[in-house]
N, C-alpha and C. Protein backbone atom coordinates (compact mmCIF):
# COMPACT_ATOMS: atom_id res chain seq x y z
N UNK A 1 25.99 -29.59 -11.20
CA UNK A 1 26.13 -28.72 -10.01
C UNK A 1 24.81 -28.04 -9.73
N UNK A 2 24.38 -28.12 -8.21
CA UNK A 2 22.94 -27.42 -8.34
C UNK A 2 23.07 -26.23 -8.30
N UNK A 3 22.37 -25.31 -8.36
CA UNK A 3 22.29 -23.48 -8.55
C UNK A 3 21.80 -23.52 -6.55
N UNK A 4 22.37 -22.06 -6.80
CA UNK A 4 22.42 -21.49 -4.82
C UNK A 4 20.67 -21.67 -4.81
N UNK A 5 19.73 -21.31 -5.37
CA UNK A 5 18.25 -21.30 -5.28
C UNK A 5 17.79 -22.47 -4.62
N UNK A 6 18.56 -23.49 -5.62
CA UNK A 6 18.01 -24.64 -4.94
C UNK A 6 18.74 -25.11 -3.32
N UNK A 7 20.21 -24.99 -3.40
CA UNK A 7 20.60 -25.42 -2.36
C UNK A 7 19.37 -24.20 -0.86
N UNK A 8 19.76 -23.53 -1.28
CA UNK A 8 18.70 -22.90 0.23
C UNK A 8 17.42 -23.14 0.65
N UNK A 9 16.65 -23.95 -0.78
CA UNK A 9 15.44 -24.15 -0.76
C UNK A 9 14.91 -25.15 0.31
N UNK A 10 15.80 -25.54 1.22
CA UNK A 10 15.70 -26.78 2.26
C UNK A 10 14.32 -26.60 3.56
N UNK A 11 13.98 -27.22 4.29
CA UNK A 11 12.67 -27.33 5.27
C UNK A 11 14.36 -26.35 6.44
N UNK A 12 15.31 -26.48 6.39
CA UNK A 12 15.17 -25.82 7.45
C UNK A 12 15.75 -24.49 7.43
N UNK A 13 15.81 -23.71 5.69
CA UNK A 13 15.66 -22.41 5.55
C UNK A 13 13.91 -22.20 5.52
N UNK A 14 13.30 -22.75 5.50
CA UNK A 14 11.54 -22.33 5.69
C UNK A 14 11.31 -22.04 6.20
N UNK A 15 11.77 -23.18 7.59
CA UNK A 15 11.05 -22.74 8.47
C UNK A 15 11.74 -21.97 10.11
N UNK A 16 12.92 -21.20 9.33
CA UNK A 16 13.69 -20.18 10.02
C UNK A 16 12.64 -18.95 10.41
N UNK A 17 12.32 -18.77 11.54
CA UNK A 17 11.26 -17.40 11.56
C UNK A 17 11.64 -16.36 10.93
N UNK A 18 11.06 -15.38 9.89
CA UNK A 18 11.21 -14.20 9.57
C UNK A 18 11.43 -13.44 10.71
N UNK A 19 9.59 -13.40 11.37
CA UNK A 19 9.00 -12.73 12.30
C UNK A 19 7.66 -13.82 13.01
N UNK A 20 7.53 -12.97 14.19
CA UNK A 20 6.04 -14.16 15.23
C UNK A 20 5.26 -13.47 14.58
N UNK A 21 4.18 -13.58 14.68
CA UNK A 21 2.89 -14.00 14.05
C UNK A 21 2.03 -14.12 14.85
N UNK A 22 1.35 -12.68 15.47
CA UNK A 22 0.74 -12.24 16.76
C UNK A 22 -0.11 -11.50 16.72
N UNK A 23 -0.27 -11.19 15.51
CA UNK A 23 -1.22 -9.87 15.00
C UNK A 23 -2.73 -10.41 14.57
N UNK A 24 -3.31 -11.48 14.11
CA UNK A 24 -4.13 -12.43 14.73
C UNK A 24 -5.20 -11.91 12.76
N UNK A 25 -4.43 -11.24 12.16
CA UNK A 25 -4.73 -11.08 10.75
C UNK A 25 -3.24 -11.30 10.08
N UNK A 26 -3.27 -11.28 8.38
CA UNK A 26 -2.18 -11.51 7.80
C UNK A 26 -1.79 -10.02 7.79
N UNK A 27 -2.19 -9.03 7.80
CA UNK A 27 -2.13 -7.63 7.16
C UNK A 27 -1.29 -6.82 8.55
N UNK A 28 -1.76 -7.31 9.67
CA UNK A 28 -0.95 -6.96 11.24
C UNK A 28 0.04 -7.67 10.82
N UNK A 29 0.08 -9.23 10.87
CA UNK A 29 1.87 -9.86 11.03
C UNK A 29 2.37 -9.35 9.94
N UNK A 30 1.71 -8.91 8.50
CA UNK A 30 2.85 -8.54 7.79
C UNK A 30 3.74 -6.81 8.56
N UNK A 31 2.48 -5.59 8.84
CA UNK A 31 2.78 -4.82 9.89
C UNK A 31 4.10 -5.04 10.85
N UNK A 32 4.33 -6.14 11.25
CA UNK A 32 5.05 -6.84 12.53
C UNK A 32 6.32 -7.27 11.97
N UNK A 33 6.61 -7.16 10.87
CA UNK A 33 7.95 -7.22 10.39
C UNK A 33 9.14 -6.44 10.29
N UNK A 34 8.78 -5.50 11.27
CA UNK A 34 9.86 -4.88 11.70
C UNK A 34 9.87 -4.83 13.43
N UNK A 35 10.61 -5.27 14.31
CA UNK A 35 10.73 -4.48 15.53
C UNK A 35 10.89 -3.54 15.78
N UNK A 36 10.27 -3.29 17.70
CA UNK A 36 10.49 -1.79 17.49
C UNK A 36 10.03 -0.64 16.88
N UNK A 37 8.88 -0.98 16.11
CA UNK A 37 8.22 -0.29 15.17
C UNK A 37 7.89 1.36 15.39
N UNK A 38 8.08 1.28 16.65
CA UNK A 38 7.68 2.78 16.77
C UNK A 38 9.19 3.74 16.95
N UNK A 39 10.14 3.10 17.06
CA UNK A 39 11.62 3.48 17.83
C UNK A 39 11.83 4.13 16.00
N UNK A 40 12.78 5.18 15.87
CA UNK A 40 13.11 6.15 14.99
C UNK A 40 13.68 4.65 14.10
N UNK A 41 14.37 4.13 14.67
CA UNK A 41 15.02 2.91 13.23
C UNK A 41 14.66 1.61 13.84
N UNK A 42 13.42 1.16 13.17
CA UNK A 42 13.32 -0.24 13.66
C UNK A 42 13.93 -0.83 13.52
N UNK A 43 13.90 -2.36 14.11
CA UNK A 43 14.56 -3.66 13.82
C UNK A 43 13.79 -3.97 12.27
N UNK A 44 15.02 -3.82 11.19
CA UNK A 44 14.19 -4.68 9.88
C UNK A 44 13.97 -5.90 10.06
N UNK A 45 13.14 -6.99 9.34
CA UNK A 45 13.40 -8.00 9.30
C UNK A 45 12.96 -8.48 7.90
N UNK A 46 12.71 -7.79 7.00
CA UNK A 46 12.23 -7.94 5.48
C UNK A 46 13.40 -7.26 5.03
N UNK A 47 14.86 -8.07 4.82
CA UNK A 47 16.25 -7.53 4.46
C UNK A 47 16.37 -7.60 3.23
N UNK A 48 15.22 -8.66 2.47
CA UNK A 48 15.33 -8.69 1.13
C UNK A 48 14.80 -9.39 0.78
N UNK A 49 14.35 -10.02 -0.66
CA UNK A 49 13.67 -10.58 -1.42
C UNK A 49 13.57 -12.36 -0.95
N UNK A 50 14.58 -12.84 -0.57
CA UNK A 50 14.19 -14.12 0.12
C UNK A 50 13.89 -14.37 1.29
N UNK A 51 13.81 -12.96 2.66
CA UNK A 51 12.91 -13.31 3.30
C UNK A 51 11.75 -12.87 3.39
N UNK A 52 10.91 -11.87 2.56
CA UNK A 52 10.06 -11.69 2.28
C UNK A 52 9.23 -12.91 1.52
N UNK A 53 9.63 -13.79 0.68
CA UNK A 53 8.95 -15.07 0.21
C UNK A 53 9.14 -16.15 1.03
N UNK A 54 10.16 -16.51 2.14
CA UNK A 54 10.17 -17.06 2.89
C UNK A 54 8.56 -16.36 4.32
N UNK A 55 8.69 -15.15 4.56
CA UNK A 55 8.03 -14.72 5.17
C UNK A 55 6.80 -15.25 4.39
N UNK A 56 6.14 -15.31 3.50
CA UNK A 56 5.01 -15.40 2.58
C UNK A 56 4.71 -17.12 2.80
N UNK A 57 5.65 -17.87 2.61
CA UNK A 57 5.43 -19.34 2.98
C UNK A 57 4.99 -19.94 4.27
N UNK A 58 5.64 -19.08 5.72
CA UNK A 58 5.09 -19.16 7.02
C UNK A 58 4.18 -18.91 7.30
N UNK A 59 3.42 -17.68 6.09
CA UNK A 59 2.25 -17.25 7.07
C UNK A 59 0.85 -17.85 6.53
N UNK A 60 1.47 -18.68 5.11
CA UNK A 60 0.79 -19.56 4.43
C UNK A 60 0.18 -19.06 3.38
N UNK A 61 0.80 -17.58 3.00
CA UNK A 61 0.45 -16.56 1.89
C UNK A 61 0.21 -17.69 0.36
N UNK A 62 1.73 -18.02 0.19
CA UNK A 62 2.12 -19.05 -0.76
C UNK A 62 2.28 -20.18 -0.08
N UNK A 63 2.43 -21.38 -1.14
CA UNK A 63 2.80 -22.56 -0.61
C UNK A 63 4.31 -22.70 -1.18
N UNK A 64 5.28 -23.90 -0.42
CA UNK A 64 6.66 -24.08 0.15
C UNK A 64 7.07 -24.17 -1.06
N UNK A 65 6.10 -24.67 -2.24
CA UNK A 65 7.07 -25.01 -3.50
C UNK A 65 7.05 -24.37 -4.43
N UNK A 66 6.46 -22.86 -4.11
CA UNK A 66 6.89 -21.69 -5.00
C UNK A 66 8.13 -20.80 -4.63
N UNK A 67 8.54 -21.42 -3.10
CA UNK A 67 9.93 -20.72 -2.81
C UNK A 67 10.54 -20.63 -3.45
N UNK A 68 10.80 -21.44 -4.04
CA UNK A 68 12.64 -21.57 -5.35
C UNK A 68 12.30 -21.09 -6.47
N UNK A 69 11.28 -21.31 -7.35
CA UNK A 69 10.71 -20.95 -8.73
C UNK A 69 10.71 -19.19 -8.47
N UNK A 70 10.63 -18.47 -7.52
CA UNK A 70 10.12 -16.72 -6.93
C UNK A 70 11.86 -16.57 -6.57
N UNK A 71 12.31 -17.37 -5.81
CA UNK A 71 13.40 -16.91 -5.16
C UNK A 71 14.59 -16.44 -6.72
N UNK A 72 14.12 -17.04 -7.54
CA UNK A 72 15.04 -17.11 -8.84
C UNK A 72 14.61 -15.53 -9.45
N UNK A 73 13.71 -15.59 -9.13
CA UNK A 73 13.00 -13.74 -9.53
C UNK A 73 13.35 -12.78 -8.67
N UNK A 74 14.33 -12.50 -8.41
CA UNK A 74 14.30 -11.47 -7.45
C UNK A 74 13.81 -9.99 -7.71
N UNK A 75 13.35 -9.65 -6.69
CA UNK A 75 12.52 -8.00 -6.81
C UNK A 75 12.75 -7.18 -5.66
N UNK A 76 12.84 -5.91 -5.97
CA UNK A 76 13.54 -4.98 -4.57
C UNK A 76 12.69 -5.07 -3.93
N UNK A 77 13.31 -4.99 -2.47
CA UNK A 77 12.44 -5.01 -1.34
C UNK A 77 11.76 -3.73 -0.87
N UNK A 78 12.51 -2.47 -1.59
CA UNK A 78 11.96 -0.92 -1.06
C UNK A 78 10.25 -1.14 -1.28
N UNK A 79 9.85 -1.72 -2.31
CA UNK A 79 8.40 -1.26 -2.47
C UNK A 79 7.82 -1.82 -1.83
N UNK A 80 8.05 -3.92 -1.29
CA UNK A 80 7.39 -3.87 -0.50
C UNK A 80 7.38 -3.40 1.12
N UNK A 81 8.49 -2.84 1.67
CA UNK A 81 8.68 -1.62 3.00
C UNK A 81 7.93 -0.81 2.70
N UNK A 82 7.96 -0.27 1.66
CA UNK A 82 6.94 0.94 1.65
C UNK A 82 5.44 0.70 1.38
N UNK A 83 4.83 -0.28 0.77
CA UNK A 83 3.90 -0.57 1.11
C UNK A 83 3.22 -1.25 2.80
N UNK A 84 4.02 -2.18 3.27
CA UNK A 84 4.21 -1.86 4.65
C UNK A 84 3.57 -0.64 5.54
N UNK A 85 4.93 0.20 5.55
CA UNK A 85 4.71 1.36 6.31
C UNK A 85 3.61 2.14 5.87
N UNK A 86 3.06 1.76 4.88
CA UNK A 86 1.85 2.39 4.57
C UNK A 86 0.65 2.02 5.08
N UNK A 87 0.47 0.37 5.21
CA UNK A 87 -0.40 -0.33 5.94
C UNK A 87 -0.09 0.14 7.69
N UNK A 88 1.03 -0.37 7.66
CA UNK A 88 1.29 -0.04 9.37
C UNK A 88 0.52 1.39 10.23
N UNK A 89 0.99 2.82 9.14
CA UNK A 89 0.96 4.12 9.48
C UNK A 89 -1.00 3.86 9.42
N UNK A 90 -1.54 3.39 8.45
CA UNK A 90 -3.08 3.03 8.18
C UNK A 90 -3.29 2.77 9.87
N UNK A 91 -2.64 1.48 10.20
CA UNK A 91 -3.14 0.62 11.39
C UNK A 91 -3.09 1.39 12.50
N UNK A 92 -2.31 2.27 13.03
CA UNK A 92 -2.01 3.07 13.93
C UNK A 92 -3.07 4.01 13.99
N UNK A 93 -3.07 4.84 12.80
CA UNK A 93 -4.30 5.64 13.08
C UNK A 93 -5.75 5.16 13.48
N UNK A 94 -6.01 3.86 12.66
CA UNK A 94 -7.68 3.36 13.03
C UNK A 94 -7.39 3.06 14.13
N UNK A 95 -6.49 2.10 15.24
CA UNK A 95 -6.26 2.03 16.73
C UNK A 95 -6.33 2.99 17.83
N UNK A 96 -5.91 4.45 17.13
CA UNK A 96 -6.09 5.54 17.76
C UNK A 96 -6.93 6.23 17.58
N UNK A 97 -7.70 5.83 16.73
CA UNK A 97 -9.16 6.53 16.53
C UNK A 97 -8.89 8.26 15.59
N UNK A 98 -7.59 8.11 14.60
CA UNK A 98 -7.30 8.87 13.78
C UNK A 98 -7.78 8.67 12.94
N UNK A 99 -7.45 10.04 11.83
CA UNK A 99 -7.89 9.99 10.26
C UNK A 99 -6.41 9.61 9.92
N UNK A 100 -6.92 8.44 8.75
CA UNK A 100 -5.45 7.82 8.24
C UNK A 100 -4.66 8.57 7.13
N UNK A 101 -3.83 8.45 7.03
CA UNK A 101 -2.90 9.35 5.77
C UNK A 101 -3.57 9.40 4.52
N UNK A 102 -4.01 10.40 3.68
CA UNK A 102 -4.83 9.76 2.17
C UNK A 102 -3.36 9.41 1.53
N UNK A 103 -2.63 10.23 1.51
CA UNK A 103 -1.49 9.25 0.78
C UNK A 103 -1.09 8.15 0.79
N UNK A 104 -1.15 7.47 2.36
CA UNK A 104 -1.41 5.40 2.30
C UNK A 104 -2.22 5.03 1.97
N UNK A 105 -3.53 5.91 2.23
CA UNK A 105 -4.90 5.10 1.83
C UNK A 105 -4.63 5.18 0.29
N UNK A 106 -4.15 6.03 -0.61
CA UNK A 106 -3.93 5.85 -1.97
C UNK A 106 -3.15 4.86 -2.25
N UNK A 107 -1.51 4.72 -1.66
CA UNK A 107 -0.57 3.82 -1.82
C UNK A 107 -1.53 2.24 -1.71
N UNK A 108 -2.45 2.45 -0.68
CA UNK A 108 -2.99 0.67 -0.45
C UNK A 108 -3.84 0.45 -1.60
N UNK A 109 -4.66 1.47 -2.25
CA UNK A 109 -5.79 1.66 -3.11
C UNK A 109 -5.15 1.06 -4.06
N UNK A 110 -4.30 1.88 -4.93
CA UNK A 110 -3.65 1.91 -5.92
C UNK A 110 -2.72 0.25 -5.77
N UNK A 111 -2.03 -0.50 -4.63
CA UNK A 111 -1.59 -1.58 -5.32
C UNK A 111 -2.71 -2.61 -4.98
N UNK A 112 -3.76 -2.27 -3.80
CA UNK A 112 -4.69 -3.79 -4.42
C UNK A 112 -5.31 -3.88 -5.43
N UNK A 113 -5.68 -2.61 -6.45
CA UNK A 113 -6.00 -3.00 -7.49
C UNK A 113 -5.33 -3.48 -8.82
N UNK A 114 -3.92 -3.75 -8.78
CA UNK A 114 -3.07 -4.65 -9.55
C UNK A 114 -3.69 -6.16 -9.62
N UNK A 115 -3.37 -6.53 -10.83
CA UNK A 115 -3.43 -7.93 -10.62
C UNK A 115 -3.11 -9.07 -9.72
N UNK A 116 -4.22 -9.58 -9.41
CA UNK A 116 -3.51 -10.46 -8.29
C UNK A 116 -3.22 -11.86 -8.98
N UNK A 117 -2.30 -12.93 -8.30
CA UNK A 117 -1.92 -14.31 -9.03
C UNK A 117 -2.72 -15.08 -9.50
N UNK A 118 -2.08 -15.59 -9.98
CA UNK A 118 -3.61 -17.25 -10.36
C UNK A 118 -4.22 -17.94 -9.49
N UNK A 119 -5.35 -18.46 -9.43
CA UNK A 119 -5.02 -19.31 -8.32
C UNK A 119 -5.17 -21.06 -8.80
N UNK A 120 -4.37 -21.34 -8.06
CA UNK A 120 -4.41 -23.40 -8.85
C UNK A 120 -4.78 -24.27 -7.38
N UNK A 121 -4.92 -25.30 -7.52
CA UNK A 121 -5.71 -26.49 -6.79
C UNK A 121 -4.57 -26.46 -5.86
N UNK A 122 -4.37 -26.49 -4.46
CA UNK A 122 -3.77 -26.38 -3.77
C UNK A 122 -3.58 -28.00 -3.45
N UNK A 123 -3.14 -28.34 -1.88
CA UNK A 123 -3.52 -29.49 -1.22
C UNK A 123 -4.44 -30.02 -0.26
N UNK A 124 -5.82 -30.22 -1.35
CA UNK A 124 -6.82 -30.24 -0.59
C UNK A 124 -7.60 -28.49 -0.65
N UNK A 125 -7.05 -27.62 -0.71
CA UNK A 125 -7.82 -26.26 -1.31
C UNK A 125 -6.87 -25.38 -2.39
N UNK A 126 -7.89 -24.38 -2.32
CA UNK A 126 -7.32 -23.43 -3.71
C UNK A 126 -6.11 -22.41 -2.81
N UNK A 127 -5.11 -22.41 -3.93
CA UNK A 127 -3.91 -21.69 -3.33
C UNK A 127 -3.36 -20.21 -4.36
N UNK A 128 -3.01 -19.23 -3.59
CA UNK A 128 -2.35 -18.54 -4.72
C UNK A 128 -1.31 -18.75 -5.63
N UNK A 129 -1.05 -18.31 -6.83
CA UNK A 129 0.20 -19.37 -7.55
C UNK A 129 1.12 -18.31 -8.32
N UNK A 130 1.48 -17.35 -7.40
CA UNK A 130 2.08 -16.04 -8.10
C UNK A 130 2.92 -16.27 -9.25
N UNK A 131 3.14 -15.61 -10.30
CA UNK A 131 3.49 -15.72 -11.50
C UNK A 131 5.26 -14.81 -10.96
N UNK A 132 6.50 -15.99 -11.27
CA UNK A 132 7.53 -15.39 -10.81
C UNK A 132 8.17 -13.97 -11.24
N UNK A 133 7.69 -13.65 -12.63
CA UNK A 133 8.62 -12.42 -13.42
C UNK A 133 6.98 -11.37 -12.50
N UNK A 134 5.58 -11.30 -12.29
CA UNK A 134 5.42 -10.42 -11.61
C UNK A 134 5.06 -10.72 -10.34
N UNK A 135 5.56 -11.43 -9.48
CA UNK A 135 5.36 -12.05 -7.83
C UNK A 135 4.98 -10.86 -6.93
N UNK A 136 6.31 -9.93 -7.17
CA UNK A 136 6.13 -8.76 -5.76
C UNK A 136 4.90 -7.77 -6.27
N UNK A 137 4.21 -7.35 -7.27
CA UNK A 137 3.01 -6.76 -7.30
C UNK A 137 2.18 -7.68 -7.20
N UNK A 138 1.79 -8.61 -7.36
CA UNK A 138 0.81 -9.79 -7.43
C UNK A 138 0.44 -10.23 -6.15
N UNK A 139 2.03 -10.14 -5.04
CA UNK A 139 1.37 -10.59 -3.45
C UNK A 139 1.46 -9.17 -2.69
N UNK A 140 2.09 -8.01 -3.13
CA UNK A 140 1.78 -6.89 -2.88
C UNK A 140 0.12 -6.51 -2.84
N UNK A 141 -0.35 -7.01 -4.00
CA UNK A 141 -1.80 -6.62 -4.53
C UNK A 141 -2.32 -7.29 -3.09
N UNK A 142 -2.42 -8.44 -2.75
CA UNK A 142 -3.44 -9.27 -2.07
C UNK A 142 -3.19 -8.60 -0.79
N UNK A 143 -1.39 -8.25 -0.50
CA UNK A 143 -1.66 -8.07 0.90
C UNK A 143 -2.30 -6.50 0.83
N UNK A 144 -2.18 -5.44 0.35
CA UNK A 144 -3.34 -4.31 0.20
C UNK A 144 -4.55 -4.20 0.22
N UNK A 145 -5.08 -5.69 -0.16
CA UNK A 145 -6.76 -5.97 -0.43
C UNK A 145 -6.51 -6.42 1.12
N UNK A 146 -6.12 -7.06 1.32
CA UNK A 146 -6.40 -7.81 2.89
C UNK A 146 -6.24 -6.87 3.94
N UNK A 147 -5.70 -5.70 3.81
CA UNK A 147 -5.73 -4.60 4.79
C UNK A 147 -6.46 -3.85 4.79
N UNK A 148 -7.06 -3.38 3.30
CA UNK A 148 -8.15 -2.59 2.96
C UNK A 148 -9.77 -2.93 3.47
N UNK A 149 -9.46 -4.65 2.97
CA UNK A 149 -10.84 -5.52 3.67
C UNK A 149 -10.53 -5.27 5.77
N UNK A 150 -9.68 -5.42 5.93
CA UNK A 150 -10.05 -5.44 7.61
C UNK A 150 -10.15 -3.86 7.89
N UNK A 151 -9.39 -2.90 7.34
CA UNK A 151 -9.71 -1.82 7.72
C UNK A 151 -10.78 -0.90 7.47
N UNK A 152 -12.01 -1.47 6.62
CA UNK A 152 -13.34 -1.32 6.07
C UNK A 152 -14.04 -1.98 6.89
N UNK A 153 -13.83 -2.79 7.34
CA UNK A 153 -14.74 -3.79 8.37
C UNK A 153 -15.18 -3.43 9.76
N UNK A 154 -15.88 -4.34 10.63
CA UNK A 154 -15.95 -3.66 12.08
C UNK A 154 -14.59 -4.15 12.60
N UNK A 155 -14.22 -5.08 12.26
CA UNK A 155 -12.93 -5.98 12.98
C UNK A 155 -11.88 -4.58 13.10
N UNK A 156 -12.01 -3.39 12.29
CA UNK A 156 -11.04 -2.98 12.59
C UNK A 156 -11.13 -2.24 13.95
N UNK A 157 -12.60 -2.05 14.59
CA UNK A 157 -12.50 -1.54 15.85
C UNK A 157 -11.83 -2.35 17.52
N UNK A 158 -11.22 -3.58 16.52
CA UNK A 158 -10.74 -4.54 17.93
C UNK A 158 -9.12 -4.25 17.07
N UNK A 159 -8.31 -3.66 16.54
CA UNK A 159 -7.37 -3.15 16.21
C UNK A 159 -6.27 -2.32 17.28
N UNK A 160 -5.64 -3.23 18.38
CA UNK A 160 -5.08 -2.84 19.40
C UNK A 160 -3.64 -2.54 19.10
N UNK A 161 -3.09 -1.80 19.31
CA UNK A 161 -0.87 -1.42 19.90
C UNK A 161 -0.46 -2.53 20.96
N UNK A 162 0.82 -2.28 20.69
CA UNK A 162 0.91 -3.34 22.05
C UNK A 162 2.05 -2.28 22.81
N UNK A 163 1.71 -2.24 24.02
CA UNK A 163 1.96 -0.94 25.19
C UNK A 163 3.83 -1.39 25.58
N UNK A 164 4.19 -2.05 24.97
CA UNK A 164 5.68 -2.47 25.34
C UNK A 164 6.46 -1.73 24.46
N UNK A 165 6.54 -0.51 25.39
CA UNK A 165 7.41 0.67 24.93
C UNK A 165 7.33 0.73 23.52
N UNK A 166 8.70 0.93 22.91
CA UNK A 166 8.66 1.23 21.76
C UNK A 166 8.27 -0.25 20.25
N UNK A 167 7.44 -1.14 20.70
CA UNK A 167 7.19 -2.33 20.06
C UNK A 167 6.15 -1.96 19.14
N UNK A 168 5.00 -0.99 19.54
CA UNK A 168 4.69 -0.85 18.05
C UNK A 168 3.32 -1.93 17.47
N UNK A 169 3.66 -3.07 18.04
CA UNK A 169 3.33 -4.36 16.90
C UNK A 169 1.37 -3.68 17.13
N UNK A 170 1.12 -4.27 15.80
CA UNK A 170 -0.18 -4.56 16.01
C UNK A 170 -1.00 -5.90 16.26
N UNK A 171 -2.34 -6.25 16.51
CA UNK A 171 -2.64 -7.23 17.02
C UNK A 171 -4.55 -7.13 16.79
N UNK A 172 -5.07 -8.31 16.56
CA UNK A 172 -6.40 -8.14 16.83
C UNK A 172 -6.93 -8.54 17.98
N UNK A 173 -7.29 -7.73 19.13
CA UNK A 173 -7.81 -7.66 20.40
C UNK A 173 -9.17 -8.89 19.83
N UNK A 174 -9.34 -9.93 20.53
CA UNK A 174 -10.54 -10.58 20.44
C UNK A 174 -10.64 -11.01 22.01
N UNK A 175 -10.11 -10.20 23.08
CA UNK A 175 -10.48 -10.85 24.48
C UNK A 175 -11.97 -10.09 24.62
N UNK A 176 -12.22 -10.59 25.69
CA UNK A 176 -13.81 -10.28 26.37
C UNK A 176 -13.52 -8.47 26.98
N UNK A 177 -14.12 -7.24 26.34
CA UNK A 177 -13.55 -6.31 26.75
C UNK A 177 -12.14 -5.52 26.24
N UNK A 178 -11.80 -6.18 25.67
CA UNK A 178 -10.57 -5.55 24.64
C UNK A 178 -9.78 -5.01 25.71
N UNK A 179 -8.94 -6.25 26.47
CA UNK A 179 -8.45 -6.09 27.50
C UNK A 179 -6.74 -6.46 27.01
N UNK A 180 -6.57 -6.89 26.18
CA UNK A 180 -5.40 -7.38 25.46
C UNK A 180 -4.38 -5.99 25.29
N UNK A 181 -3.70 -6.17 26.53
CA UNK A 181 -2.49 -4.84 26.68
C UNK A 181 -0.90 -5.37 25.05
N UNK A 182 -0.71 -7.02 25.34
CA UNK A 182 0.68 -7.19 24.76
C UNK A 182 0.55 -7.96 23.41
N UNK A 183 1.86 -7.40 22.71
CA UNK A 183 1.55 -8.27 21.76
C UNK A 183 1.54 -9.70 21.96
N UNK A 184 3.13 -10.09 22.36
CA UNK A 184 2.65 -11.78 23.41
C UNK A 184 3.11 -11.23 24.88
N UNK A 185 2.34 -11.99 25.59
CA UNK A 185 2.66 -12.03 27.29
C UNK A 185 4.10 -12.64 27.39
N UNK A 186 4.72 -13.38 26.75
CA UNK A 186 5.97 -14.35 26.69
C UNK A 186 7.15 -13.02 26.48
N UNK A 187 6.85 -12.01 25.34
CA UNK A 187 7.69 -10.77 25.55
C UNK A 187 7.42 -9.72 26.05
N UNK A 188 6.65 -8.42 25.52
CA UNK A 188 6.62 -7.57 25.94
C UNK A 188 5.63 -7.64 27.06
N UNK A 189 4.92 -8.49 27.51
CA UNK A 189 4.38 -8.57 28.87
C UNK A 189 4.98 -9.18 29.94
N UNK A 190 6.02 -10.28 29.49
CA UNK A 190 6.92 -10.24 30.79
C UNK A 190 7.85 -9.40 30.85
N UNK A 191 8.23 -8.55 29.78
CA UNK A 191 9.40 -7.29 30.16
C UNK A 191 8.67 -6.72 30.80
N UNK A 192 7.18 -6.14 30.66
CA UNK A 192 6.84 -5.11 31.62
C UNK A 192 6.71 -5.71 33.49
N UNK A 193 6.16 -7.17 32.89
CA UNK A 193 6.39 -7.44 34.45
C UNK A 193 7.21 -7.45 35.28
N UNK A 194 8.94 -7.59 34.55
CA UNK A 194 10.07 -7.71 35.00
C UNK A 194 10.35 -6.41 35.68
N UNK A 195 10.03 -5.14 34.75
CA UNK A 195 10.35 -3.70 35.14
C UNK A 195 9.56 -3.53 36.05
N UNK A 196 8.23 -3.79 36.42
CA UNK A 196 7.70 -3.17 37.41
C UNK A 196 8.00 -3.86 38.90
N UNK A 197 8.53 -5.52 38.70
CA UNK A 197 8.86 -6.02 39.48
C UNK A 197 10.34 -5.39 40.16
N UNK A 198 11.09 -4.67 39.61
CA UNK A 198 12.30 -4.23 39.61
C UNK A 198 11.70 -2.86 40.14
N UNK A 199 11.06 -1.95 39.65
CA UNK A 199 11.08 -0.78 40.14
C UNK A 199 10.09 -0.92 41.53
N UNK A 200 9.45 -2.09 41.89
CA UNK A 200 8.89 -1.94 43.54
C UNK A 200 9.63 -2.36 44.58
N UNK A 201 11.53 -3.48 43.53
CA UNK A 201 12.05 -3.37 44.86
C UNK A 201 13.12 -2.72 45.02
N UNK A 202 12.92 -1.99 43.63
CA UNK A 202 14.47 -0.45 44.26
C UNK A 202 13.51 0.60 45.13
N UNK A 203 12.05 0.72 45.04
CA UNK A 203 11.12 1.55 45.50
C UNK A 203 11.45 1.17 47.47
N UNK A 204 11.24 0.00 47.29
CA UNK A 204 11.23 -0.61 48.73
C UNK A 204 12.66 -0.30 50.02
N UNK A 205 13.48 -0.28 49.48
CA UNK A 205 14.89 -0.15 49.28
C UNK A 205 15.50 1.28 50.66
């Protein structure tokens, strides 16, 4: 009889979206895992430990065939939310040209310097190869270094919001002029087009 790990381990629990992947760094889309981000109770979408490693396989964190070997490890999801919202609350302030929380900047400090995974011969390159009994500090660690590295950098001055109400998402502005209002034009830029199209013809009226 196979174990539930394996039965879910299939191409088309993989490649079920967590979340889009718009933030144009890993450290924004991880940010972007909640909707709504700015609204008092976002939309979660990191409900727990298998879509957080599922999330990790899409964005090409890990590769597909450490899903099942991690998924057998399970680890609470509170720490990595709260590391999250720690990055996120980080991202908001450098976008707004704030001083960031020292208590996130500690929370990020303090887990990128954990150990990070092994790394082994990938396909065709080198891949991370998280060790399952410590996985969630190990890709915790990297994603802290990877936020710490862009938010040390100049890249973090192209560090844009996206203006669709309460969405929150972050994104790396790389247009000519840092003209990049949405996170995608496909959502929150055709909702806004929809509303304004709507409010010029009740205006008209």
């Amino acid at each position: 009889m196979r174990d539930r790990s394996s039965r879910i381990a299939t191409p088309g629990v993989l490649t079920k979206p967590v979340a889009s992947f718009v933030g144009g760094h890993i450290a924004l889309d991880f940010c972007n895992t909640a909707g709504e981000h700015l609204a008092e109770q976002p939309d979660e979408m990191l409900l727990d430990w298998e879509s957080f490693i599922r999330w990790a396989v899409q964005t090409g964190l890990i590769r597909a065939e450490a899903y099942s070997p991690l998924l057998r490890h399970a680890a609470p999801i509170n720490e990595i939310v709260d590391l999250r919202e720690a990055i996120y609350k980080t991202g908001l302030a450098v976008a707004r040209g704030e001083r960031p929380s020292a208590t996130d900047l500690l929370a990020m400090r303090t887990q990128a310097n954990a150990s990070k995974p092994p790394v082994a011969n990938g396909r065709g390159h080198l891949c991370w190869q998280p060790e399952p009994a410590q996985a969630s500090e190990q890709l915790r660690a990297i994603l802290a270094h990877e936020a710490l590295s862009l938010f040390c950098s100049p890249r973090s001055l192209r560090i844009g919001i996206c203006e669709g109400g309460k969405c929150g998402w972050l994104f790396l502005d790389e247009s000519r002029g840092k003209r990049r209002r949405w996170c995608d034009m496909k959502d929150c830029g055709n909702k806004a087009k929809a509303r304004r199209y709507y409010e010029q013809q009740h205006k008209n009226k």
